[in-house]
N, C-alpha and C. Protein backbone atom coordinates (compact mmCIF):
# COMPACT_ATOMS: atom_id res chain seq x y z
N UNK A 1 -56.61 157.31 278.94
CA UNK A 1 -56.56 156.73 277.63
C UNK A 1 -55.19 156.10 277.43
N UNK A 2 -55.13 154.41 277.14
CA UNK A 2 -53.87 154.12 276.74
C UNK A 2 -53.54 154.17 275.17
N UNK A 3 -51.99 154.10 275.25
CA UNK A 3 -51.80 153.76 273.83
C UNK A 3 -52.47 152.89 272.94
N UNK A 4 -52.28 153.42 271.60
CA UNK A 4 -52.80 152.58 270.53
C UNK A 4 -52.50 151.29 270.41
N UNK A 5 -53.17 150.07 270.43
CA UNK A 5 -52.91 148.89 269.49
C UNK A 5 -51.98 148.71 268.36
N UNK A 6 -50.83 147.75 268.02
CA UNK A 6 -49.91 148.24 267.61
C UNK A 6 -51.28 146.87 265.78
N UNK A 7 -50.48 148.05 264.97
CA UNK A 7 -51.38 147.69 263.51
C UNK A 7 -50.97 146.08 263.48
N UNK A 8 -52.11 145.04 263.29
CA UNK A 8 -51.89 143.63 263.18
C UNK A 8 -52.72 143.38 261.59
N UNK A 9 -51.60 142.20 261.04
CA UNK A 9 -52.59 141.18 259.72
C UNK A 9 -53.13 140.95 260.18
N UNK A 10 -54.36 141.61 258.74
CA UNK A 10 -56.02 140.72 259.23
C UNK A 10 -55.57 139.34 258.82
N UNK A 11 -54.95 138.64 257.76
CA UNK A 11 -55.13 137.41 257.34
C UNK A 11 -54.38 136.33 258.97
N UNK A 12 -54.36 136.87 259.53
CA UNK A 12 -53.15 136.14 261.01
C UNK A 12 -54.52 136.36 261.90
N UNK A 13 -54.94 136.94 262.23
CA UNK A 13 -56.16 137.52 263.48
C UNK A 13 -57.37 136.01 264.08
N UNK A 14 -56.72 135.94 265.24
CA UNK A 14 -57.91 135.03 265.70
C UNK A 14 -58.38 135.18 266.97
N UNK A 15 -59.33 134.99 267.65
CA UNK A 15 -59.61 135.77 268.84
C UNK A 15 -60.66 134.05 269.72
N UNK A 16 -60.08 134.49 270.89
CA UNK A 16 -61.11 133.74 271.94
C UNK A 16 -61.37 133.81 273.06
N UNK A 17 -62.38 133.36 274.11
CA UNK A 17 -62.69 134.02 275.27
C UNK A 17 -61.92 132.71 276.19
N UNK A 18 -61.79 133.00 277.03
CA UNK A 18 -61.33 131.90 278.37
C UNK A 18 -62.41 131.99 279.17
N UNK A 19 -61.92 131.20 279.84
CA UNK A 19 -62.36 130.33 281.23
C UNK A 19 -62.97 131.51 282.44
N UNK A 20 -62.06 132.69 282.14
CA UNK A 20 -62.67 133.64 283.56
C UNK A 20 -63.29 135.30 282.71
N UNK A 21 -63.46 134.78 281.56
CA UNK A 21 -64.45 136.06 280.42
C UNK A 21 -63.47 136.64 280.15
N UNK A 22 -62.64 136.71 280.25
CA UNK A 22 -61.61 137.55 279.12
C UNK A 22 -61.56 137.41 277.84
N UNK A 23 -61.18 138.20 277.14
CA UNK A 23 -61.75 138.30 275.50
C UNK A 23 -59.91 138.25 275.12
N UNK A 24 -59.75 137.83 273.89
CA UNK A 24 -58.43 137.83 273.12
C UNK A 24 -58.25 138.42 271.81
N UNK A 25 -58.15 138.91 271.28
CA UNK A 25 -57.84 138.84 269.82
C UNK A 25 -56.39 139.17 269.79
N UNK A 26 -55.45 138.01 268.90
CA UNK A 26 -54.09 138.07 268.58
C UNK A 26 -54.18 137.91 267.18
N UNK A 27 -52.71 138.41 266.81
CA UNK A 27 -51.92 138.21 265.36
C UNK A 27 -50.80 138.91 265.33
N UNK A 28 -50.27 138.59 264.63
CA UNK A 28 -48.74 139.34 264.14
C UNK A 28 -48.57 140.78 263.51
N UNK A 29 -47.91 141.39 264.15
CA UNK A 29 -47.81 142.87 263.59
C UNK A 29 -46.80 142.61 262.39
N UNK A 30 -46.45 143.64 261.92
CA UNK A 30 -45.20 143.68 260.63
C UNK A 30 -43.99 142.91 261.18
N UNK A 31 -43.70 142.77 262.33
CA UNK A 31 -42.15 142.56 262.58
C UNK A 31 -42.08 140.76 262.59
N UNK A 32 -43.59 140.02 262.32
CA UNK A 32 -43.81 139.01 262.74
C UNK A 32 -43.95 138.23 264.38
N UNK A 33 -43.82 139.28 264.97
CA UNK A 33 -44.36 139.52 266.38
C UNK A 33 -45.29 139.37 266.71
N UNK A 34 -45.69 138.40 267.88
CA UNK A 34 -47.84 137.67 268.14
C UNK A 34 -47.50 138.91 269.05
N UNK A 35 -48.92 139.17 268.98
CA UNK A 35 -49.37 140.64 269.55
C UNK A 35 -50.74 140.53 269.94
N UNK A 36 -51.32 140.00 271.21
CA UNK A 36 -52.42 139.85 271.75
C UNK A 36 -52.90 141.37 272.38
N UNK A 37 -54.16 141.37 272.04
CA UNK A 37 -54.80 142.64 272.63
C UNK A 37 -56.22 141.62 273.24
N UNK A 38 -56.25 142.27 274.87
CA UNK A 38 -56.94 141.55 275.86
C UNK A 38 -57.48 142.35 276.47
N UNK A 39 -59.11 142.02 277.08
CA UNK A 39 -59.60 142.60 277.76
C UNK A 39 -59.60 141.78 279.37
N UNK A 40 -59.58 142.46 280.48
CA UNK A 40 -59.87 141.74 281.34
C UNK A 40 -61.01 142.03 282.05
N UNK A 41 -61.90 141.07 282.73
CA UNK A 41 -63.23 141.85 283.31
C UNK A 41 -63.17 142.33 284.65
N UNK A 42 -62.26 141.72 284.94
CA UNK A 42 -61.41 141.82 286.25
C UNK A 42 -60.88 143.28 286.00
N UNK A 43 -60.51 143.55 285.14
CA UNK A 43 -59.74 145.04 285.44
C UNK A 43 -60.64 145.88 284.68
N UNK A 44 -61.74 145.48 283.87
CA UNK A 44 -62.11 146.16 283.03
C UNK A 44 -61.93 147.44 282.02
N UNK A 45 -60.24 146.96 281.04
CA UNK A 45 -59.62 147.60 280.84
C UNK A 45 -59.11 146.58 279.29
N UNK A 46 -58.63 147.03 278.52
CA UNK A 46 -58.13 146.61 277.00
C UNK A 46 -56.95 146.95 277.09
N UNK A 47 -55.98 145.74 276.88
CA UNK A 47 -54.67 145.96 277.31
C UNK A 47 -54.02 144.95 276.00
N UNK A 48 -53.02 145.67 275.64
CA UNK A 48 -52.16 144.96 274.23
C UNK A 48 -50.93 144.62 274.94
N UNK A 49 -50.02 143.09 274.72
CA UNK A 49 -49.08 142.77 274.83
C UNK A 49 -48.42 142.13 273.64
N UNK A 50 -47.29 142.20 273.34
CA UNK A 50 -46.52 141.81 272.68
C UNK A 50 -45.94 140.19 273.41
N UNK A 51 -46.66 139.21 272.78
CA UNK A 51 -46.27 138.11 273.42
C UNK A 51 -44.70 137.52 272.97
N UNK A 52 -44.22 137.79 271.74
CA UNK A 52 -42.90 137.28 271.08
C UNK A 52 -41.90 137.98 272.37
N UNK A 53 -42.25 139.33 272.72
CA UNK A 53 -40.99 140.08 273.59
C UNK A 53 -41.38 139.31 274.80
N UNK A 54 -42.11 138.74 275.27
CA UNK A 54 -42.38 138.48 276.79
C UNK A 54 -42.45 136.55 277.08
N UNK A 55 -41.91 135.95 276.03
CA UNK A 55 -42.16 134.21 276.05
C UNK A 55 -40.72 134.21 275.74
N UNK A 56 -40.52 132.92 276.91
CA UNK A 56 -39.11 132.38 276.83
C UNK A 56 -38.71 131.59 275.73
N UNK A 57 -37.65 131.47 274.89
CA UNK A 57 -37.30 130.67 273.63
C UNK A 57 -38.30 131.45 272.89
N UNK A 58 -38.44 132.63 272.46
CA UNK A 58 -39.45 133.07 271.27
C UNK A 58 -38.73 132.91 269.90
N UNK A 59 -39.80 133.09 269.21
CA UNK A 59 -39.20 133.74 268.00
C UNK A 59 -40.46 134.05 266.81
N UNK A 60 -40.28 135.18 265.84
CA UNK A 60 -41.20 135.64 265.18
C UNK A 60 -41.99 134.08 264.14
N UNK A 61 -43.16 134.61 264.23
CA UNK A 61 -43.95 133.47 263.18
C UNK A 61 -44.02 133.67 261.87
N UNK A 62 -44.43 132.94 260.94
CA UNK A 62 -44.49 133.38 259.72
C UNK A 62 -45.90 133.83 259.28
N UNK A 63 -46.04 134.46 258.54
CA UNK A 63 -47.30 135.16 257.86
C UNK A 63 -48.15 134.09 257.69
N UNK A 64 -49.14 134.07 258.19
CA UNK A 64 -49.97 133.04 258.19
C UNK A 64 -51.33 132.71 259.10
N UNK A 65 -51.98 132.04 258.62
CA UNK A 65 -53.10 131.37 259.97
C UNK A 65 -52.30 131.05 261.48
N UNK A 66 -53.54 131.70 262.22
CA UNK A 66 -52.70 131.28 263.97
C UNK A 66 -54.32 130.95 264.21
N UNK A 67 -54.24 130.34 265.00
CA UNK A 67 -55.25 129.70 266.01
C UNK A 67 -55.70 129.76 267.24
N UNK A 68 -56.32 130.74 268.79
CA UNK A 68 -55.59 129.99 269.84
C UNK A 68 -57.13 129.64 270.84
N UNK A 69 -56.99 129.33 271.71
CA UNK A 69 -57.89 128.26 272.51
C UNK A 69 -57.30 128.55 273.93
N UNK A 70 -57.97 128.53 275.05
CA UNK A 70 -58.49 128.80 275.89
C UNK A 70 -58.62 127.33 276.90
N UNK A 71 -58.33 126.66 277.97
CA UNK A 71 -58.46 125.40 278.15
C UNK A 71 -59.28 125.76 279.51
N UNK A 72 -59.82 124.58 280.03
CA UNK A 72 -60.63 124.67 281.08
C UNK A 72 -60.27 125.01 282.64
N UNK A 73 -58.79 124.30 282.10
CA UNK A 73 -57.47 124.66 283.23
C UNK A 73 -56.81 125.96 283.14
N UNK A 74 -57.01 126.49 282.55
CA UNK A 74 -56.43 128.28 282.32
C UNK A 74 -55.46 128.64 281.28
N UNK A 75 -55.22 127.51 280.81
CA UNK A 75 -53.81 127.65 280.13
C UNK A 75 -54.33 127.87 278.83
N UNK A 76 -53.54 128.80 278.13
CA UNK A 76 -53.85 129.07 276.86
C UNK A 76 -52.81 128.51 275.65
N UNK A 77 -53.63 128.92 274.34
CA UNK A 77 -52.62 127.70 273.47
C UNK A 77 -52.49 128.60 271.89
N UNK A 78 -51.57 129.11 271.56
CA UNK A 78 -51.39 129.53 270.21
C UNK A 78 -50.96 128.93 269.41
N UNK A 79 -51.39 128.29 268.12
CA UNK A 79 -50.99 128.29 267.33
C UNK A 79 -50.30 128.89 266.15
N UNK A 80 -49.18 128.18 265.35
CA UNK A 80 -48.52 129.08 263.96
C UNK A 80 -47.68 128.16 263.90
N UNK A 81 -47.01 128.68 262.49
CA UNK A 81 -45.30 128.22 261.75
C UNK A 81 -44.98 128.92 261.99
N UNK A 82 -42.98 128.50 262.60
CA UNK A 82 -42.27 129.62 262.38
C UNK A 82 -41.81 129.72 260.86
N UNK A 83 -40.35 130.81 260.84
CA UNK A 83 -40.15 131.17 259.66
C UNK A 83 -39.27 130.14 258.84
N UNK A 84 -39.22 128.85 259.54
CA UNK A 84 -38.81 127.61 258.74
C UNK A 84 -39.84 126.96 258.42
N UNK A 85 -41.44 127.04 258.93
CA UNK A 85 -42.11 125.68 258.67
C UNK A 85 -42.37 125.19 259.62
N UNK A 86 -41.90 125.32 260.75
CA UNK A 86 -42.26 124.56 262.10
C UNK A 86 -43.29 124.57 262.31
N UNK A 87 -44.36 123.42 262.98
CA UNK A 87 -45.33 123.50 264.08
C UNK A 87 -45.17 124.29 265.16
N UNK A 88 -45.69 125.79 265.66
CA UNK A 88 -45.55 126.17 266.82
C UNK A 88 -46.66 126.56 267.66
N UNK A 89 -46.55 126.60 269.10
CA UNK A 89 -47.33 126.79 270.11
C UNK A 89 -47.13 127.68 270.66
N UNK A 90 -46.90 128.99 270.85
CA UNK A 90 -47.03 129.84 272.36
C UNK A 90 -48.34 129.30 273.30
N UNK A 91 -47.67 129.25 274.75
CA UNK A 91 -48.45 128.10 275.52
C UNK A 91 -48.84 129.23 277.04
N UNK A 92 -49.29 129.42 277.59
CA UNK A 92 -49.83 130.02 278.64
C UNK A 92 -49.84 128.93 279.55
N UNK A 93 -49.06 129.12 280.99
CA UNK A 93 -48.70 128.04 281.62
C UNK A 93 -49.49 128.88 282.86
N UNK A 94 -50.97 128.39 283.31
CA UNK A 94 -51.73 129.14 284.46
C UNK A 94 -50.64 129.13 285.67
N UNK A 95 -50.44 127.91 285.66
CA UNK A 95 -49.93 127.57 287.15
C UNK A 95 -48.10 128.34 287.42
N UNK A 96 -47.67 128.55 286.45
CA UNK A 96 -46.28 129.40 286.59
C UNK A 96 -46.27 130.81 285.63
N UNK A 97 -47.51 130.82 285.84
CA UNK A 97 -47.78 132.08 285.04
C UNK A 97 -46.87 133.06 284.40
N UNK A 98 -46.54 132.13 283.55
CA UNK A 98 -45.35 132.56 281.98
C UNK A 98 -45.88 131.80 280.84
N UNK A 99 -45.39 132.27 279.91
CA UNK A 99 -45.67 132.58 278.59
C UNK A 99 -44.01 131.04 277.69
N UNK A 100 -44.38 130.36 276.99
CA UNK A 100 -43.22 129.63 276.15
C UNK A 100 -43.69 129.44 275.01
N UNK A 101 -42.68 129.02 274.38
CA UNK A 101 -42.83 128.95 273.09
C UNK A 101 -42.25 127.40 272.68
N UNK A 102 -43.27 126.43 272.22
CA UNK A 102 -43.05 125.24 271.92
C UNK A 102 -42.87 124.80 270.61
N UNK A 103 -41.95 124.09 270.13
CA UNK A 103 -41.50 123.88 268.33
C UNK A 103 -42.14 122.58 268.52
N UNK A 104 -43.56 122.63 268.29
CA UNK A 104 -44.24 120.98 268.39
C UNK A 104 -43.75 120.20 267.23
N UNK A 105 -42.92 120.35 265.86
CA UNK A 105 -42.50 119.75 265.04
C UNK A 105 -41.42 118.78 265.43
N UNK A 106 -40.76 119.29 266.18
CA UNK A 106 -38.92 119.34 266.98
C UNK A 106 -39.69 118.36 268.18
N UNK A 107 -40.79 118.40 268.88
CA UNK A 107 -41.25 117.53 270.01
C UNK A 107 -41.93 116.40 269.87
N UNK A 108 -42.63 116.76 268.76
CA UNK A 108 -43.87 115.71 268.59
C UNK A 108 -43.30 114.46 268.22
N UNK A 109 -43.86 113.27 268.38
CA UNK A 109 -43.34 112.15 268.18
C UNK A 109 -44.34 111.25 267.26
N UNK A 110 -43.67 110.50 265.92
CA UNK A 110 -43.97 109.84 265.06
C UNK A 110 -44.96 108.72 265.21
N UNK A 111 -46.10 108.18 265.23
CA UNK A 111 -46.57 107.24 265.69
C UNK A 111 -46.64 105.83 263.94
């Protein structure tokens, strides 16, 4: 038996399956910390990570709607604001299999 799931906002909670059946459900615990709890079928096991402690350039999100998606290529895609307002992404990079954190506000370009 592993540890507990660390307590997440329901109003933050969004969940989706990928490409190789793995199941997701993420959201932010109190500290504003994304906190994915994952199953794998491959390991057939429910496993919680703290994605804010484990993505390069992190930083906590703000209370709010998150979004995330699953791509055909493996890579996964979170949505949120940070605690200024920003557009942000935590991004699942299959092929260098790490975790970043993108300020799509700060990147995106004006058309």
């Amino acid at each position: 038996r592993g540890a507990e799931a660390p307590a997440l906002i329901g109003a933050t909670l969004t969940a989706f399956t990928t490409p190789w059946a793995g199941q997701n459900i993420v959201g932010l615990d109190g500290a504003g910390d994304l906190v994915t709890v994952w199953w794998s079928p491959e390991a057939n096991i429910w496993t919680t990570t703290n994605l804010t402690e484990i993505t390069a350039n992190s930083a906590p999100l703000a209370i709010g709607p998150i979004t995330g998606q699953a791509s055909l290529d493996s890579s996964i895609y979170i949505f949120g604001t940070t605690l200024t307002g920003d557009l942000a992404s935590f991004t699942f990079d299959a092929g260098a299999g790490a975790w970043n954190l993108l300020n799509l506000s700060e990147t995106a370009v004006s058309r």
